[in-house]
C-alpha atoms as a PDB file:
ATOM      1  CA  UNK A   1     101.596 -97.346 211.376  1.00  0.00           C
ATOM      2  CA  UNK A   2     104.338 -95.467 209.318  1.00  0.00           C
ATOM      3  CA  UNK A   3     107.931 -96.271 209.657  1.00  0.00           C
ATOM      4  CA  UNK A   4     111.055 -94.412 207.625  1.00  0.00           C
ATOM      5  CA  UNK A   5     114.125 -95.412 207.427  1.00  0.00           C
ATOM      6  CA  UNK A   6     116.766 -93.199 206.272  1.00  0.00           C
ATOM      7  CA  UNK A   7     120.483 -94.131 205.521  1.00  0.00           C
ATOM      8  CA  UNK A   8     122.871 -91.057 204.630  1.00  0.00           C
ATOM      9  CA  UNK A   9     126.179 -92.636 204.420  1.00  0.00           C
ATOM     10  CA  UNK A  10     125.494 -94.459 201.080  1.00  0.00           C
ATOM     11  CA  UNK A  11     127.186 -93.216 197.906  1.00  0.00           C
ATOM     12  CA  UNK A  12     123.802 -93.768 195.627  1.00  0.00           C
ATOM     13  CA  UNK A  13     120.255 -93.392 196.683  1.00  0.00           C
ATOM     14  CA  UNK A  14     117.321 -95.126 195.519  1.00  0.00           C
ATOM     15  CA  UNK A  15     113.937 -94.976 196.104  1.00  0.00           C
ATOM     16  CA  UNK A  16     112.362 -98.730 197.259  1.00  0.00           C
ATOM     17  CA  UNK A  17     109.160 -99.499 196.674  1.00  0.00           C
ATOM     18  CA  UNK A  18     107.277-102.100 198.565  1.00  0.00           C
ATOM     19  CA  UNK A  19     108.478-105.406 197.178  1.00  0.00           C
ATOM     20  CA  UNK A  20     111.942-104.112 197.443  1.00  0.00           C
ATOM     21  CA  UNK A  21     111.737-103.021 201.418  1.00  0.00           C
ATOM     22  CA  UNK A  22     110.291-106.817 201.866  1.00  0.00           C
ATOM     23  CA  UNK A  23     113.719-108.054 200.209  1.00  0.00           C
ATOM     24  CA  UNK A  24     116.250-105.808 202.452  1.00  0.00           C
ATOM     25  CA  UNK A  25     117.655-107.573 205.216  1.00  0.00           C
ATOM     26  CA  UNK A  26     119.925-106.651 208.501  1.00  0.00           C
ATOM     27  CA  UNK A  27     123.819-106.730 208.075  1.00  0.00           C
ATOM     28  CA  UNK A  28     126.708-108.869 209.390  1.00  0.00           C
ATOM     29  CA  UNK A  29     127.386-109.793 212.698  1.00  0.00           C
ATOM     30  CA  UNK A  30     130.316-112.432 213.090  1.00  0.00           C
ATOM     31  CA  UNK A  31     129.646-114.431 216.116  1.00  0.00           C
ATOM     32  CA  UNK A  32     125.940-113.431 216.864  1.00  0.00           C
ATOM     33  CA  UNK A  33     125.084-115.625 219.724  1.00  0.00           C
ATOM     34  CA  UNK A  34     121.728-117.621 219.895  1.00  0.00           C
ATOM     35  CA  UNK A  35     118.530-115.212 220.242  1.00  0.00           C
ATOM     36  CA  UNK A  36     116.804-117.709 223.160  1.00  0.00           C
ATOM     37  CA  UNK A  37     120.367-117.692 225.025  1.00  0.00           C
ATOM     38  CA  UNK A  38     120.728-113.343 224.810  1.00  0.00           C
ATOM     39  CA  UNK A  39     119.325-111.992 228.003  1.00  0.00           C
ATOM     40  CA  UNK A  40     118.527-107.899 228.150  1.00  0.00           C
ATOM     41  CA  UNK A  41     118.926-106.207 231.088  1.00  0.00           C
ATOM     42  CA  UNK A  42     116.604-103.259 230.887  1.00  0.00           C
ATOM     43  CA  UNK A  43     117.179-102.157 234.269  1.00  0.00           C
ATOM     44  CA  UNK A  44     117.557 -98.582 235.147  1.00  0.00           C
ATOM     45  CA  UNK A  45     118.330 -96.690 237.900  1.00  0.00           C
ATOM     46  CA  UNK A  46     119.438 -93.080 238.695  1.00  0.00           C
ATOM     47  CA  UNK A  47     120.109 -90.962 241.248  1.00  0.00           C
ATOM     48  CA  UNK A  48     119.616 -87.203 241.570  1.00  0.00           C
ATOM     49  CA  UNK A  49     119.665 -84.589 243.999  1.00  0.00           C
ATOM     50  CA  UNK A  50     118.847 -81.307 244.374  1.00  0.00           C
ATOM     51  CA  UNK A  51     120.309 -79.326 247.612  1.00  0.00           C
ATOM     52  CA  UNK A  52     118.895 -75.741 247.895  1.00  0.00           C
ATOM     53  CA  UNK A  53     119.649 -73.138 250.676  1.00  0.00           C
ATOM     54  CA  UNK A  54     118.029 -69.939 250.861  1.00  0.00           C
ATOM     55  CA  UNK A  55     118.922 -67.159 253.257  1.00  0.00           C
ATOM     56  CA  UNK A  56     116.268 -63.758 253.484  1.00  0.00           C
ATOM     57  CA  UNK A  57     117.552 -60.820 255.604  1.00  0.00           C
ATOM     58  CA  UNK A  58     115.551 -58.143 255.548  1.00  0.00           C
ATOM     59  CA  UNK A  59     117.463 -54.776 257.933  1.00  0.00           C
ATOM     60  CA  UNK A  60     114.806 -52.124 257.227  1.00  0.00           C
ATOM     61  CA  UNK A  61     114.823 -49.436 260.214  1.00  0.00           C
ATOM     62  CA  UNK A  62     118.009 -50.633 261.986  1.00  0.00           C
ATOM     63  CA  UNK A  63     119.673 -47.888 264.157  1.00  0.00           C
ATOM     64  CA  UNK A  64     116.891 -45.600 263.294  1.00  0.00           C
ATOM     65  CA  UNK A  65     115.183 -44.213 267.020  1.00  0.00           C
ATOM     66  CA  UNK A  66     111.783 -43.064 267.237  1.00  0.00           C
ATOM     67  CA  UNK A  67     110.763 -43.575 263.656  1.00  0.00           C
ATOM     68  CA  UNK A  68     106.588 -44.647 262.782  1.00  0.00           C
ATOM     69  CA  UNK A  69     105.838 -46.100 259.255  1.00  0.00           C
ATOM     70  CA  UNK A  70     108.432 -48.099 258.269  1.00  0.00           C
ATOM     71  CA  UNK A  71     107.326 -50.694 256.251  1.00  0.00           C
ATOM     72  CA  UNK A  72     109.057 -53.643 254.617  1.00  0.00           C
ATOM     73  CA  UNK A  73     107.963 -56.207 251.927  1.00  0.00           C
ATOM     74  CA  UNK A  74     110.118 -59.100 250.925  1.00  0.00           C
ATOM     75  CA  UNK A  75     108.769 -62.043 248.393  1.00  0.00           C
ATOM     76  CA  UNK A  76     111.168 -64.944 247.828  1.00  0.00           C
ATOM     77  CA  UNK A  77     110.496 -67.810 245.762  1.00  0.00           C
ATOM     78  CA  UNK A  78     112.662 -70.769 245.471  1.00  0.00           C
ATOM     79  CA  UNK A  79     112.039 -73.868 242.168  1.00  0.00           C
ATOM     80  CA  UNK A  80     113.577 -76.734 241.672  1.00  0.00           C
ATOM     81  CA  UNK A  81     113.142 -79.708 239.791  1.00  0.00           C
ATOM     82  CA  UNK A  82     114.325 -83.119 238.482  1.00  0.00           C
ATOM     83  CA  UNK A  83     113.139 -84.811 235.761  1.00  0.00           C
ATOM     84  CA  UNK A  84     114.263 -88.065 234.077  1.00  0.00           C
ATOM     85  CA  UNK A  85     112.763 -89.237 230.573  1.00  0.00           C
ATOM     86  CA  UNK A  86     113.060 -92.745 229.816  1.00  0.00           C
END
């Protein structure tokens, strides 16, 4: 397993080699509480909804009085999805 770490918001780059990574450590946090005392809450939940309405009318050969070969085609197609990535 390969790992990079990349910080852009330092005035002077260096390359680290091994021993040097080892030797780099996290930064400050005043008033870290206890790790066995820090509960995570990795709950989720979400809520979606999708509301579709679709309405075909198809008037082909209204009003028309002894007419033979009318013909009609209607295709309607209707999608929808959700999708939530954790």
């Amino acid at each position: 397993m390969q790992t990079t770490l990349v910080i852009k918001d330092l005035s002077v780059t260096e390359q680290l080699d091994a021993r040097a990574m080892r030797a780099v450590r996290g930064g400050f946090v005043p008033f870290l509480p206890v790790f066995s005392a820090v509960k995570v809450d990795s709950t989720f939940n979400a809520s979606q909804l999708i509301g579709q309405t679709q309405n075909v009318v198809n008037m082909n050969g209204n009003n028309a009085a002894f007419v033979d070969g009318i013909r009609s085609h209607v295709d309607s197609t209707q999608n929808a999805t959700n999708n939530i990535y954790r």
